[in-house]
PDB file of N, CA and C in Angstrom:
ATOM      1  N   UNK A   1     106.773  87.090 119.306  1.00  0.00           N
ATOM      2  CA  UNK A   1     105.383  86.978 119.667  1.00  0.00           C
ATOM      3  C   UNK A   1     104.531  87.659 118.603  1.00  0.00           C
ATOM      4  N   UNK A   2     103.602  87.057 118.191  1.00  0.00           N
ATOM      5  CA  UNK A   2     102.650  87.357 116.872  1.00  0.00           C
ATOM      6  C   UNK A   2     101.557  88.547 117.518  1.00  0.00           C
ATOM      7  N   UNK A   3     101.346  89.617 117.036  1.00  0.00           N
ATOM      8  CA  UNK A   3     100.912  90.724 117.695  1.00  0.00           C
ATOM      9  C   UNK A   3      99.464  90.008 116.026  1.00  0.00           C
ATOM     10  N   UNK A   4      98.171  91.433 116.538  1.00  0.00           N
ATOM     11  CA  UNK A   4      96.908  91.286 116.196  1.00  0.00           C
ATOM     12  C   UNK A   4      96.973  92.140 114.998  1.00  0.00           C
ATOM     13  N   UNK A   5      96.362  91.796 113.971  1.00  0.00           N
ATOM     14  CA  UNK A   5      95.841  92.543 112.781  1.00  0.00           C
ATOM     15  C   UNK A   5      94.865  93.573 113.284  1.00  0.00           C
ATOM     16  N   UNK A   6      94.120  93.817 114.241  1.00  0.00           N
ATOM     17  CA  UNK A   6      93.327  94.154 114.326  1.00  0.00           C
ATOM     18  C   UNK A   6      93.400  96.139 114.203  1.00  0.00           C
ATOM     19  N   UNK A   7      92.509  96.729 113.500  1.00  0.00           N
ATOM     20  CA  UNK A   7      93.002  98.188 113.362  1.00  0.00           C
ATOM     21  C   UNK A   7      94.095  98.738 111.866  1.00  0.00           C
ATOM     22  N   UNK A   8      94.145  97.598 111.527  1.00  0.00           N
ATOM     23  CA  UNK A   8      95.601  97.967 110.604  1.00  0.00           C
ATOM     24  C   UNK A   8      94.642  96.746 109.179  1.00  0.00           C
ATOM     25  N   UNK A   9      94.926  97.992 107.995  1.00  0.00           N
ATOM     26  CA  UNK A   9      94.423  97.497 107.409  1.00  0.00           C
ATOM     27  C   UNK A   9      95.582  97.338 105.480  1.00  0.00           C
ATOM     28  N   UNK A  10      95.347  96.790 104.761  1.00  0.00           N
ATOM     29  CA  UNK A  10      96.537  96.997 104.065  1.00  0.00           C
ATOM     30  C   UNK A  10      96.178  98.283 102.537  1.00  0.00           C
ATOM     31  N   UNK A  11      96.728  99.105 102.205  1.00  0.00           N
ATOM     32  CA  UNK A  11      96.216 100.342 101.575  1.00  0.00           C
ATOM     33  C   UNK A  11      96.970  99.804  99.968  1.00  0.00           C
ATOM     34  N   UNK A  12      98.098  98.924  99.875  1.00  0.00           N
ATOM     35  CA  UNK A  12      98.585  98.436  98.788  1.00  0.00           C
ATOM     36  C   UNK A  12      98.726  97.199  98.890  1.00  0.00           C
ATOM     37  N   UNK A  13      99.167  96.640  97.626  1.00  0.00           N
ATOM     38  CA  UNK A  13     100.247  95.367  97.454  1.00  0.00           C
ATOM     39  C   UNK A  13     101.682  95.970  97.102  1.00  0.00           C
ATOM     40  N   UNK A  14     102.695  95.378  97.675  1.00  0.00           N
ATOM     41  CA  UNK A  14     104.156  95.859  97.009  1.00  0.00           C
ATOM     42  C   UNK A  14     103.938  96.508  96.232  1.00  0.00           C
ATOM     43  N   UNK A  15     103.592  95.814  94.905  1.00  0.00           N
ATOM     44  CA  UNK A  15     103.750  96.470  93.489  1.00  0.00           C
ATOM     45  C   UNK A  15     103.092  97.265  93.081  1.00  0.00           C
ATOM     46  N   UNK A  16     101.542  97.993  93.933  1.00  0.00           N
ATOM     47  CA  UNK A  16     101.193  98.849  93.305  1.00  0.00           C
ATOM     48  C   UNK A  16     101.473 100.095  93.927  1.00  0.00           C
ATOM     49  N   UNK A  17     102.629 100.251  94.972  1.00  0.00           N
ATOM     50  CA  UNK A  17     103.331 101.470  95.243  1.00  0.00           C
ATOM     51  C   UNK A  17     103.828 101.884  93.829  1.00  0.00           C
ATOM     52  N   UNK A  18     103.413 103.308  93.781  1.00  0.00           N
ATOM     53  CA  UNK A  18     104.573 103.372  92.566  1.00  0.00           C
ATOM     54  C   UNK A  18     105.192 105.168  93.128  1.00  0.00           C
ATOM     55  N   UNK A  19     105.971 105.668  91.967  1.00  0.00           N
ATOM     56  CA  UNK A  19     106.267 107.171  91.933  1.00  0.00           C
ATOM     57  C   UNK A  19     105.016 107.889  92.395  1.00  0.00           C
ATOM     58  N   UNK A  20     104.168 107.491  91.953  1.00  0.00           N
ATOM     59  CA  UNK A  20     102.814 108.581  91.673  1.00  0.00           C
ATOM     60  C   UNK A  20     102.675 108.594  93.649  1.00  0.00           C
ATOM     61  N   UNK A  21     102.733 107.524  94.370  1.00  0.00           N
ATOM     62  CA  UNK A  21     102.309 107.883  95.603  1.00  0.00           C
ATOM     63  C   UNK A  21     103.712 108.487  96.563  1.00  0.00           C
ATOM     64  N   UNK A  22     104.715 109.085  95.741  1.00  0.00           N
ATOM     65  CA  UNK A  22     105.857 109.389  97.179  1.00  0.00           C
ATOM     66  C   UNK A  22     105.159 110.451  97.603  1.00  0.00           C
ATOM     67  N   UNK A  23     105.207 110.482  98.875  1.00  0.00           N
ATOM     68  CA  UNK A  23     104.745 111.510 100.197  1.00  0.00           C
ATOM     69  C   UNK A  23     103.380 110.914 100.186  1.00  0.00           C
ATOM     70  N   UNK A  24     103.249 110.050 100.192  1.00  0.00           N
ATOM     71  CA  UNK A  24     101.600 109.272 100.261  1.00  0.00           C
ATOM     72  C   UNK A  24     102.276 108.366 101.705  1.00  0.00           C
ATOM     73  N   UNK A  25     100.923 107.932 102.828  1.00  0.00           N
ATOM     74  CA  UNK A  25     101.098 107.285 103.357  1.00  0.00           C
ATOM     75  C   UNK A  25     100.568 106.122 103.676  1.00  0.00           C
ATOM     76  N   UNK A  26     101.254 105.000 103.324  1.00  0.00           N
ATOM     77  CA  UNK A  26     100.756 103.622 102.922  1.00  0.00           C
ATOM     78  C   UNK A  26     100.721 102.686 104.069  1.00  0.00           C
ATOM     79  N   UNK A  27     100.223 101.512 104.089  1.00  0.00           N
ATOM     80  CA  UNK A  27      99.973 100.227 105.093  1.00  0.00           C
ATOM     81  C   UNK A  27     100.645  99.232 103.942  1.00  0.00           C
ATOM     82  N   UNK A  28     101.351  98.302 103.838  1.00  0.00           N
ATOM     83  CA  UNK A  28     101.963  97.165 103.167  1.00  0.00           C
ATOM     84  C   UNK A  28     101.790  95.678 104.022  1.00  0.00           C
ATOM     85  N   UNK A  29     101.671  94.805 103.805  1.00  0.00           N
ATOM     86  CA  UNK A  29     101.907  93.595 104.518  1.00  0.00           C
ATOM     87  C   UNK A  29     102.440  92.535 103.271  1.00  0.00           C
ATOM     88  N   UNK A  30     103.343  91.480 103.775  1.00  0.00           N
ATOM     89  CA  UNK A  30     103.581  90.882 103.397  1.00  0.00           C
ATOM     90  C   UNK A  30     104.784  89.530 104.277  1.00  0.00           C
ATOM     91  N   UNK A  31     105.710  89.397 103.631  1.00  0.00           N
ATOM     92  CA  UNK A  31     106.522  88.054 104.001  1.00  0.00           C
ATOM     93  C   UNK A  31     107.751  89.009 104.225  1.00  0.00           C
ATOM     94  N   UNK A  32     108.839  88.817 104.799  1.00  0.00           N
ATOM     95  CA  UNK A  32     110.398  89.222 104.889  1.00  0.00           C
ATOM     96  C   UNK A  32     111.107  88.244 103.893  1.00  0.00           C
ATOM     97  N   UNK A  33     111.564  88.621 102.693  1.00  0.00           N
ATOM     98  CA  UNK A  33     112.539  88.398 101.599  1.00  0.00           C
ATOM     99  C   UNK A  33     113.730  87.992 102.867  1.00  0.00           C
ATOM    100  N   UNK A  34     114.472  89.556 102.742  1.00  0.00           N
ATOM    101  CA  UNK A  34     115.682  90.034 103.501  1.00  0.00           C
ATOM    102  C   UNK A  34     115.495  90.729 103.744  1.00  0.00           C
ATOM    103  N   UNK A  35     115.952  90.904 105.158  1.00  0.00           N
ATOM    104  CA  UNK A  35     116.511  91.926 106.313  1.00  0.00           C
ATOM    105  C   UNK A  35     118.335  92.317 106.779  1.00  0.00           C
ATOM    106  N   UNK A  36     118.719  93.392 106.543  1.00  0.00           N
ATOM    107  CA  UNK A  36     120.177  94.168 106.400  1.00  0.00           C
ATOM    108  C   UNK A  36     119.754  94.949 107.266  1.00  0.00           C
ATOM    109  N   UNK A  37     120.820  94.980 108.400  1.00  0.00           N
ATOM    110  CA  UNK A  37     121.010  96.014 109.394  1.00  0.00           C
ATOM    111  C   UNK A  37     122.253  96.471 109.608  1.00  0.00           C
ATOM    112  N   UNK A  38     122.412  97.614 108.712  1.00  0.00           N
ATOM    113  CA  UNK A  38     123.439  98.243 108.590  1.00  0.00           C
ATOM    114  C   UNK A  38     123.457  99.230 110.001  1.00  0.00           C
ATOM    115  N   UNK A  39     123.380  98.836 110.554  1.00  0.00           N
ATOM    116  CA  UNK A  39     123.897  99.744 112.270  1.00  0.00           C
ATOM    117  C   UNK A  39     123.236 101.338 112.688  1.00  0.00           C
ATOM    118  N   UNK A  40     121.684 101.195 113.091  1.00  0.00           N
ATOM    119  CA  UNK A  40     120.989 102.470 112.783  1.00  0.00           C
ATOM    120  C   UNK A  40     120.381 102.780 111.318  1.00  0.00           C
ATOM    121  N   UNK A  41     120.312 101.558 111.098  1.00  0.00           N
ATOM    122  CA  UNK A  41     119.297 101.893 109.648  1.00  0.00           C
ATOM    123  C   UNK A  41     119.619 100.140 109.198  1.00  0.00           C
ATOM    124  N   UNK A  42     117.871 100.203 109.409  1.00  0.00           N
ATOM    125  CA  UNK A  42     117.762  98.422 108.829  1.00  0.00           C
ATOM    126  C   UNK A  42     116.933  98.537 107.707  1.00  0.00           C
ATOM    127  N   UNK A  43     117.273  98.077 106.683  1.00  0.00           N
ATOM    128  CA  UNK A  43     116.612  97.657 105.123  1.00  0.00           C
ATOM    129  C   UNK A  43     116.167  96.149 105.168  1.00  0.00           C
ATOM    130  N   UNK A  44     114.800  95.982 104.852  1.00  0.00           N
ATOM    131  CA  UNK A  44     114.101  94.814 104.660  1.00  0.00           C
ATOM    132  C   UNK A  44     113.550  95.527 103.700  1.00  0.00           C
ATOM    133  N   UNK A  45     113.182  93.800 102.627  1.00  0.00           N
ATOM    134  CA  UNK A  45     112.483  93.696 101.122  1.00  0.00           C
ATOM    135  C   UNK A  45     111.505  92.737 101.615  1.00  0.00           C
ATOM    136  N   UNK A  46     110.585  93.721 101.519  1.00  0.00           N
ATOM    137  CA  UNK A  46     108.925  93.029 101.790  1.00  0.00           C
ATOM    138  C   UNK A  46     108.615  91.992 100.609  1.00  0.00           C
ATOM    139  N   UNK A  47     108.415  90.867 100.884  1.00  0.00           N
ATOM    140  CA  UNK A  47     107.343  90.221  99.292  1.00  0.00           C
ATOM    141  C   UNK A  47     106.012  90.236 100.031  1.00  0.00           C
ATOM    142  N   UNK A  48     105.058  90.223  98.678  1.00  0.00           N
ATOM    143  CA  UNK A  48     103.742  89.684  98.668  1.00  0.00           C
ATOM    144  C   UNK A  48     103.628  89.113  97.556  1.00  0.00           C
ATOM    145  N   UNK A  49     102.457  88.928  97.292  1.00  0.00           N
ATOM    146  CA  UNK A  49     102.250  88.446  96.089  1.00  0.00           C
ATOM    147  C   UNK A  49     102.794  88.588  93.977  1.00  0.00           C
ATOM    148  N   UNK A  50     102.357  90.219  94.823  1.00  0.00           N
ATOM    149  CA  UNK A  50     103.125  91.150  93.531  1.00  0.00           C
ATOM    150  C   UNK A  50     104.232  91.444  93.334  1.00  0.00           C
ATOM    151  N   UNK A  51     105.267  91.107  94.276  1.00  0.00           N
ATOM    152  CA  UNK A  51     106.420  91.655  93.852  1.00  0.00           C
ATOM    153  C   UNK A  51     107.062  91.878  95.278  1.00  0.00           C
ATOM    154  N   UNK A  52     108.566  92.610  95.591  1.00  0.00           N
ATOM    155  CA  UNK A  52     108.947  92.691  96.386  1.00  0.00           C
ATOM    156  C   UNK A  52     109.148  94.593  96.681  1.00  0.00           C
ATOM    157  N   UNK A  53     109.601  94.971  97.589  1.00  0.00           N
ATOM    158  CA  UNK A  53     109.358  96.702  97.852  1.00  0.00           C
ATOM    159  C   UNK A  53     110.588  96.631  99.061  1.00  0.00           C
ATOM    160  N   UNK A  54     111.011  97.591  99.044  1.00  0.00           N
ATOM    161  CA  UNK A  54     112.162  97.831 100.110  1.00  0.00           C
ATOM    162  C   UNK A  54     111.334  98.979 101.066  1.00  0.00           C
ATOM    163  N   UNK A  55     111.959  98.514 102.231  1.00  0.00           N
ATOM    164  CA  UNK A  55     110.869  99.501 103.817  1.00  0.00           C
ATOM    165  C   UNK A  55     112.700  99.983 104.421  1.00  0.00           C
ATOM    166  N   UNK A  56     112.927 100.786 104.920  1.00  0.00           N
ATOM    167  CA  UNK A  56     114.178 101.556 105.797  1.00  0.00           C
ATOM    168  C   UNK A  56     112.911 101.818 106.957  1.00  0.00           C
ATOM    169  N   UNK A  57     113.729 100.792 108.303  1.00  0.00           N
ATOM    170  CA  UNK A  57     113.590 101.734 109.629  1.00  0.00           C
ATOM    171  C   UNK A  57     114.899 102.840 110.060  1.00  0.00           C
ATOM    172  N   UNK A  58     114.983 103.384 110.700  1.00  0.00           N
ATOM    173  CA  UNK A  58     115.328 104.237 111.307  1.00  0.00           C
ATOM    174  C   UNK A  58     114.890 104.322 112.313  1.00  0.00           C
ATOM    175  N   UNK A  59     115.318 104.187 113.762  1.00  0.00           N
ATOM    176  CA  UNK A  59     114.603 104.733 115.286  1.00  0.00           C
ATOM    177  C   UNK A  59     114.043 106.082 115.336  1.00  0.00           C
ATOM    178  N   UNK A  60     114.671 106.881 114.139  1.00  0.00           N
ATOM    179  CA  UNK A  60     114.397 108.809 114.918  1.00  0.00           C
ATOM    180  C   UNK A  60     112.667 108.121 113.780  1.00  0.00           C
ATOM    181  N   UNK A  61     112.603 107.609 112.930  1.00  0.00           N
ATOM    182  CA  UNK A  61     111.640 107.796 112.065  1.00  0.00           C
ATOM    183  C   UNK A  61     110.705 106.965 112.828  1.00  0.00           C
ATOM    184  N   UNK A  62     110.508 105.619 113.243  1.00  0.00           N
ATOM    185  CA  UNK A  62     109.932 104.756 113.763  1.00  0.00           C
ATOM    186  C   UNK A  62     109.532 104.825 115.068  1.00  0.00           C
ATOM    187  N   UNK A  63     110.396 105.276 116.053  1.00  0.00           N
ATOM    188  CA  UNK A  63     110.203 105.177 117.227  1.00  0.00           C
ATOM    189  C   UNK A  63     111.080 103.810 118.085  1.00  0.00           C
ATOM    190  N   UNK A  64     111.591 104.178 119.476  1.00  0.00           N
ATOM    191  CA  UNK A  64     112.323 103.130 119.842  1.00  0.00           C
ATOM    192  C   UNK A  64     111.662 101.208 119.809  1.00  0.00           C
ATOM    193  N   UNK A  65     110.442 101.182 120.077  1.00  0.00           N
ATOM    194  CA  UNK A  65     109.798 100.015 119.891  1.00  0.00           C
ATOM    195  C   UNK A  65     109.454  99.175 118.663  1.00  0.00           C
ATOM    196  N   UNK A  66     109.216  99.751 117.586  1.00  0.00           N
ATOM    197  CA  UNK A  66     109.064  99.538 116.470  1.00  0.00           C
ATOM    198  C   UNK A  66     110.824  98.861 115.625  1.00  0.00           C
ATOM    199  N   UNK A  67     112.010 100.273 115.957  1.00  0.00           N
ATOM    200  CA  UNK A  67     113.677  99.713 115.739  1.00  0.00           C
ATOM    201  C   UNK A  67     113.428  98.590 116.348  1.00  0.00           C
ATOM    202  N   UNK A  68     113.098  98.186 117.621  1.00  0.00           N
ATOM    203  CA  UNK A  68     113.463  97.140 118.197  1.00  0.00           C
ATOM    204  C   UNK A  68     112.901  95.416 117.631  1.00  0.00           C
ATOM    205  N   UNK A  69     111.751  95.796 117.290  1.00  0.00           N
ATOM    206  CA  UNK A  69     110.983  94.786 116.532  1.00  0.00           C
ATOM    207  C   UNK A  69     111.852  94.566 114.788  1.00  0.00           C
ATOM    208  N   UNK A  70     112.279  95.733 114.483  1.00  0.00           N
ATOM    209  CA  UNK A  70     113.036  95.693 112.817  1.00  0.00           C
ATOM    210  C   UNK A  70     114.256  94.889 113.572  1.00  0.00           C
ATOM    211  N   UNK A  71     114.899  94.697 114.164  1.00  0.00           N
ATOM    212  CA  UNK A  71     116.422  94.560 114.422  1.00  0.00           C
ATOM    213  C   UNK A  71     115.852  92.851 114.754  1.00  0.00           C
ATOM    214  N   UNK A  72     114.796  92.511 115.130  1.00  0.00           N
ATOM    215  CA  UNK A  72     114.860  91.197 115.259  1.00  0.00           C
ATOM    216  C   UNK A  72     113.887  90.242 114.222  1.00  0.00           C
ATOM    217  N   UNK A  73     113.875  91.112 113.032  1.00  0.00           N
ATOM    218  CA  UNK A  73     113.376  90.183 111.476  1.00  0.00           C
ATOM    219  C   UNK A  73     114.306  89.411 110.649  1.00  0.00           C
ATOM    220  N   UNK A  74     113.358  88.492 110.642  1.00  0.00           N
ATOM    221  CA  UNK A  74     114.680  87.370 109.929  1.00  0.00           C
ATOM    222  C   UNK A  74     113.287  87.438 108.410  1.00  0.00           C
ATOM    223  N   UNK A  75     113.819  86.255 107.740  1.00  0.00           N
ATOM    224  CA  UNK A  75     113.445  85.759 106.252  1.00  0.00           C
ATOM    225  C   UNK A  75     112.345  84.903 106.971  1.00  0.00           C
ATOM    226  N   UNK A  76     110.893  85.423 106.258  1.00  0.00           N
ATOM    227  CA  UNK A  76     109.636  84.969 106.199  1.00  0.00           C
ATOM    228  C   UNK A  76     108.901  85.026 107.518  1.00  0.00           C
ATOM    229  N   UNK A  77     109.031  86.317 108.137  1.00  0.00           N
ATOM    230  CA  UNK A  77     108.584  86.575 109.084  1.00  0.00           C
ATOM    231  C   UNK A  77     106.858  87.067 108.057  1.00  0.00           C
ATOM    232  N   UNK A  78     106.228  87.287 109.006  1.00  0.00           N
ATOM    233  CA  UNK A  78     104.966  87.953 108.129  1.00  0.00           C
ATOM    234  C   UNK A  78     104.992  89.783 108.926  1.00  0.00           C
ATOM    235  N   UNK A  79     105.035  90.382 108.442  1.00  0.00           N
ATOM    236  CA  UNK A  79     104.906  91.901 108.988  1.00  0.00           C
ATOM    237  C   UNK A  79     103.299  92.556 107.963  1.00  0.00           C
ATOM    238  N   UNK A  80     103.328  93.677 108.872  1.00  0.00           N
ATOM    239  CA  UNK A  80     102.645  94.553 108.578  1.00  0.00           C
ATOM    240  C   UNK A  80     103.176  96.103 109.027  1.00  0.00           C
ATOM    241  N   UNK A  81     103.591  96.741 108.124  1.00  0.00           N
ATOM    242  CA  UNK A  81     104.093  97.878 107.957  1.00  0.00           C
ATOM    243  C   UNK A  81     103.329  99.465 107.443  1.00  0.00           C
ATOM    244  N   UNK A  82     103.467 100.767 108.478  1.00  0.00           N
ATOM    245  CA  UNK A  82     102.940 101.641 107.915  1.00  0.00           C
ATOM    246  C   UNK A  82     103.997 102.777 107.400  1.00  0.00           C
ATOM    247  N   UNK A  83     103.992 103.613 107.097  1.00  0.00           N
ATOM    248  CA  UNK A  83     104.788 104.458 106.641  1.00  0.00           C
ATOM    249  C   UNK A  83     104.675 105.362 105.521  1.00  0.00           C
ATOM    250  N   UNK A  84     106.131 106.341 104.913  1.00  0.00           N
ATOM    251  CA  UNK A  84     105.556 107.401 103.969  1.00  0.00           C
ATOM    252  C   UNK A  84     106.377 106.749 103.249  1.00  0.00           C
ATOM    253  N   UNK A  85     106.146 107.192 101.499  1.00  0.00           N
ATOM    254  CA  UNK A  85     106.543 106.781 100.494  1.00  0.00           C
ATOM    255  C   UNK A  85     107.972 107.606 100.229  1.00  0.00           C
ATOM    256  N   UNK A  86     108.996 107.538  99.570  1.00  0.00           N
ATOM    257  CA  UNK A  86     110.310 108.294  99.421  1.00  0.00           C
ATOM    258  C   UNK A  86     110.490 107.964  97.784  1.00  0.00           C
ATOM    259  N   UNK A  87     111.130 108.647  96.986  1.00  0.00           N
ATOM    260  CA  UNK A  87     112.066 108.437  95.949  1.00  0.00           C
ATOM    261  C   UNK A  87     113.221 107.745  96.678  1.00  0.00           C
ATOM    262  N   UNK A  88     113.980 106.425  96.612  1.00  0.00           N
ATOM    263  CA  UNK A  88     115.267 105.899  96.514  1.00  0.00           C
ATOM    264  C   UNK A  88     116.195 106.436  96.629  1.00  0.00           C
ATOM    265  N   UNK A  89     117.187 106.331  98.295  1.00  0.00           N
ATOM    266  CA  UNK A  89     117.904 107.561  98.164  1.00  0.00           C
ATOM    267  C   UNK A  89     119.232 107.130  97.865  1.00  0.00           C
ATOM    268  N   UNK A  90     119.186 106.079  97.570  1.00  0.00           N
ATOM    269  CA  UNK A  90     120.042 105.154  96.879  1.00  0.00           C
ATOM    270  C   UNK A  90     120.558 105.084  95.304  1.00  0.00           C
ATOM    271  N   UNK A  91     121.018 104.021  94.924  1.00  0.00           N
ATOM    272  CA  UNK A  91     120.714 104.117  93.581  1.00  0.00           C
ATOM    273  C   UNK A  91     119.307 102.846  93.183  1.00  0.00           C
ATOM    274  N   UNK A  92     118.915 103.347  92.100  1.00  0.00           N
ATOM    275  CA  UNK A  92     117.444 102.792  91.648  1.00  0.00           C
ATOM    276  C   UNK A  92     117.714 101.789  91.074  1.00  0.00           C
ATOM    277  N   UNK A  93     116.883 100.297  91.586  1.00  0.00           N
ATOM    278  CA  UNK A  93     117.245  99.083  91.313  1.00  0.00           C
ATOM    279  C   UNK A  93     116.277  98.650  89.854  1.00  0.00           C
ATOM    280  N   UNK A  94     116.696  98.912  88.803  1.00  0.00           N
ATOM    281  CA  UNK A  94     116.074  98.384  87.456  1.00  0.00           C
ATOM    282  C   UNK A  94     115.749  97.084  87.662  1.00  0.00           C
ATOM    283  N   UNK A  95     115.749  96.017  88.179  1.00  0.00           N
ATOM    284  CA  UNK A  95     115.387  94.909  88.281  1.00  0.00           C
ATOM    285  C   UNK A  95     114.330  94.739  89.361  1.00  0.00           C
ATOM    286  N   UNK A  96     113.781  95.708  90.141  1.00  0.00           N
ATOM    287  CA  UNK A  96     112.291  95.474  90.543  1.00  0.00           C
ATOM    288  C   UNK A  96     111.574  96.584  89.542  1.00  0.00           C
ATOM    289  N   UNK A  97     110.332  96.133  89.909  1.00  0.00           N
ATOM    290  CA  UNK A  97     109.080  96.970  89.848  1.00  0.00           C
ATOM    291  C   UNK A  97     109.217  98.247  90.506  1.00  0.00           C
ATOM    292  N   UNK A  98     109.567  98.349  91.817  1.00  0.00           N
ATOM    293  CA  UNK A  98     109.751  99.124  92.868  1.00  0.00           C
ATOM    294  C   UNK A  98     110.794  99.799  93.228  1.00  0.00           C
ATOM    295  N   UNK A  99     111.626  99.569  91.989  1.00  0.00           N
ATOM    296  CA  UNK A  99     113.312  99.913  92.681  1.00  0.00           C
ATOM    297  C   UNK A  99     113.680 101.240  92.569  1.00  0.00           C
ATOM    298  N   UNK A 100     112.406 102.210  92.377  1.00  0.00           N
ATOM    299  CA  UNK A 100     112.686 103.609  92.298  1.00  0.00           C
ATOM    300  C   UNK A 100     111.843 104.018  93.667  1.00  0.00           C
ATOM    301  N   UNK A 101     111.537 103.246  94.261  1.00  0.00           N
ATOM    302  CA  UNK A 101     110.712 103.626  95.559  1.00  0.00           C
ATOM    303  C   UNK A 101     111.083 102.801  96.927  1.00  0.00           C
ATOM    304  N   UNK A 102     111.237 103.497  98.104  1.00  0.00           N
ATOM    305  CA  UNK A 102     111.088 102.786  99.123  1.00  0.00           C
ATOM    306  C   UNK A 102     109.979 103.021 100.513  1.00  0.00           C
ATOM    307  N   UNK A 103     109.534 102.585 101.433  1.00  0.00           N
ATOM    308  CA  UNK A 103     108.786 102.766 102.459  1.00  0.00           C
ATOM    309  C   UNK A 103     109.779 103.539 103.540  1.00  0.00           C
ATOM    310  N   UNK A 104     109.472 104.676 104.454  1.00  0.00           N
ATOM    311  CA  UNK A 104     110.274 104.801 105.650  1.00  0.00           C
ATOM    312  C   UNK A 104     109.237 104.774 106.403  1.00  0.00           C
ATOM    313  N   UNK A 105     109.452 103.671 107.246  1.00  0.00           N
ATOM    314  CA  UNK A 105     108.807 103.182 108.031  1.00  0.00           C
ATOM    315  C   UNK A 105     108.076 104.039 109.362  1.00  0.00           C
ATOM    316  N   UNK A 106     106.740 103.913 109.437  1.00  0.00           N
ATOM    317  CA  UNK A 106     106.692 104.754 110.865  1.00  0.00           C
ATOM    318  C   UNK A 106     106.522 103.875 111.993  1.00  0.00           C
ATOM    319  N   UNK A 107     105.746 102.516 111.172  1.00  0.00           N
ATOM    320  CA  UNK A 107     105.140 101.393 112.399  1.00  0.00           C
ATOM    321  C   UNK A 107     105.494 100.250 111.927  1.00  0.00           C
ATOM    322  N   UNK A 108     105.709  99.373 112.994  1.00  0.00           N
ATOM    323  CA  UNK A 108     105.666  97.673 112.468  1.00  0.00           C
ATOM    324  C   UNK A 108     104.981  96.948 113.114  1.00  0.00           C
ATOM    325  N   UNK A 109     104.472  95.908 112.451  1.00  0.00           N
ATOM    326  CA  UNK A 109     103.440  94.966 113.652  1.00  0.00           C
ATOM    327  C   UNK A 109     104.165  93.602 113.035  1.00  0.00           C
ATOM    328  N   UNK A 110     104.767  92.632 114.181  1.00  0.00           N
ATOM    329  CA  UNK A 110     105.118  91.320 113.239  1.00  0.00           C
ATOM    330  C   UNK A 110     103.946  90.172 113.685  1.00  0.00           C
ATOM    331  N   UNK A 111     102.959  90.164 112.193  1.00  0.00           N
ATOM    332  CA  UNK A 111     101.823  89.357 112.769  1.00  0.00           C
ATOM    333  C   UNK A 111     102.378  87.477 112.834  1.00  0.00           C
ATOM    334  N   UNK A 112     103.559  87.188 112.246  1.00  0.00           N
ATOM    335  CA  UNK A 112     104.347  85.457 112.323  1.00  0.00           C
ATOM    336  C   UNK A 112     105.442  85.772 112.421  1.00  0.00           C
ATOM    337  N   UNK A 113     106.010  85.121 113.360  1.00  0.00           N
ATOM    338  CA  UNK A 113     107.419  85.064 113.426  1.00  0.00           C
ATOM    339  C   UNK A 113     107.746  83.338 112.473  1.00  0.00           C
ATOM    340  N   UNK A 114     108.861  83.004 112.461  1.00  0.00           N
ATOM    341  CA  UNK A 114     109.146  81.726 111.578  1.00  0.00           C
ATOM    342  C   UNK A 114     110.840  81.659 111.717  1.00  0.00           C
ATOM    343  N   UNK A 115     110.754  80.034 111.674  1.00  0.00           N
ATOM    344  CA  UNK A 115     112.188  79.811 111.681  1.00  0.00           C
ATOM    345  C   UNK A 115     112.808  79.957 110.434  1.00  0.00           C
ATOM    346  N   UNK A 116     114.003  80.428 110.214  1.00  0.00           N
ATOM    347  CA  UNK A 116     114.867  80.403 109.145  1.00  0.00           C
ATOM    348  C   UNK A 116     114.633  79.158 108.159  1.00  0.00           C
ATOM    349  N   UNK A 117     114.268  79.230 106.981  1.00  0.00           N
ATOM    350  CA  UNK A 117     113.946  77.728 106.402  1.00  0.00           C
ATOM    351  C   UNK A 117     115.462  77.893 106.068  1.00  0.00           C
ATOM    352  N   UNK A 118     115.817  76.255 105.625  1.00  0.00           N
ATOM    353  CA  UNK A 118     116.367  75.182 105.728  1.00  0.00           C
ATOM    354  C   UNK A 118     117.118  75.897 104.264  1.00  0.00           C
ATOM    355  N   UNK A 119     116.294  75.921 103.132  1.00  0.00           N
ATOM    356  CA  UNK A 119     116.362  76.021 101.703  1.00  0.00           C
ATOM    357  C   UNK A 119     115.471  77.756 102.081  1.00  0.00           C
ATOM    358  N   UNK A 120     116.816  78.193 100.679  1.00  0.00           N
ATOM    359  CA  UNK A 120     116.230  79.661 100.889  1.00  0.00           C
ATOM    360  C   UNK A 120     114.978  79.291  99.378  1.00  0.00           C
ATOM    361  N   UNK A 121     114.021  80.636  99.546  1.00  0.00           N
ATOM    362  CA  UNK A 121     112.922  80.138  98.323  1.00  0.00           C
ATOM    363  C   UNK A 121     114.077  80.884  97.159  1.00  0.00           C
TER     364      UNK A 121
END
């Protein structure tokens, strides 16, 4: 069910998260790339226009309603996401823009849901 924009406004595009804002707290919107739910921690790669950005929910970080909405994103959902900025606690993906940064999520709003296309883009 497509929840309201209303109140939530967007503070970046993907790509202009950078280093300079970790511990900054951002609004993102965009499309669902991919969504990985590694069991208590789901990784989705936001696109927009600029580029793509990786968001981690977590329930202790998000809250139980919000996990629940991450656990049911598929590819090209439309979201709107708030959260704090992190250094990668991973290893850093040289092939984005973004791959030294990720979102941990505090909120999600899914403003489109969408069926799985046919052909991935």
């Amino acid at each position: 069910m497509a929840e309201s924009m209303v109140g939530m406004k967007r503070s970046h595009r993907c790509t202009e998260v950078t280093t300079a804002n970790i511990g900054q707290e951002v609004t993102v919107m965009g499309w669902v790339q991919k969504s990985r739910n590694k069991g208590g921690i789901i990784f989705v790669d936001l696109r927009d226009r600029s580029g793509i950005l990786q968001l981690i929910f977590e329930e202790s970080d998000c809250g139980a309603e919000s996990f629940l909405k991450a656990e049911k994103l598929r590819s090209e959902f439309v979201i709107a996401v708030n959260g704090v900025v992190e250094a990668r606690s991973g290893g850093v993906n040289e092939n984005l823009a973004t791959g030294a940064i990720e979102i941990r999520a505090r909120y999600l709003r899914i403003l489109s849901e969408s069926e799985t296309p046919a052909l991935p883009h």
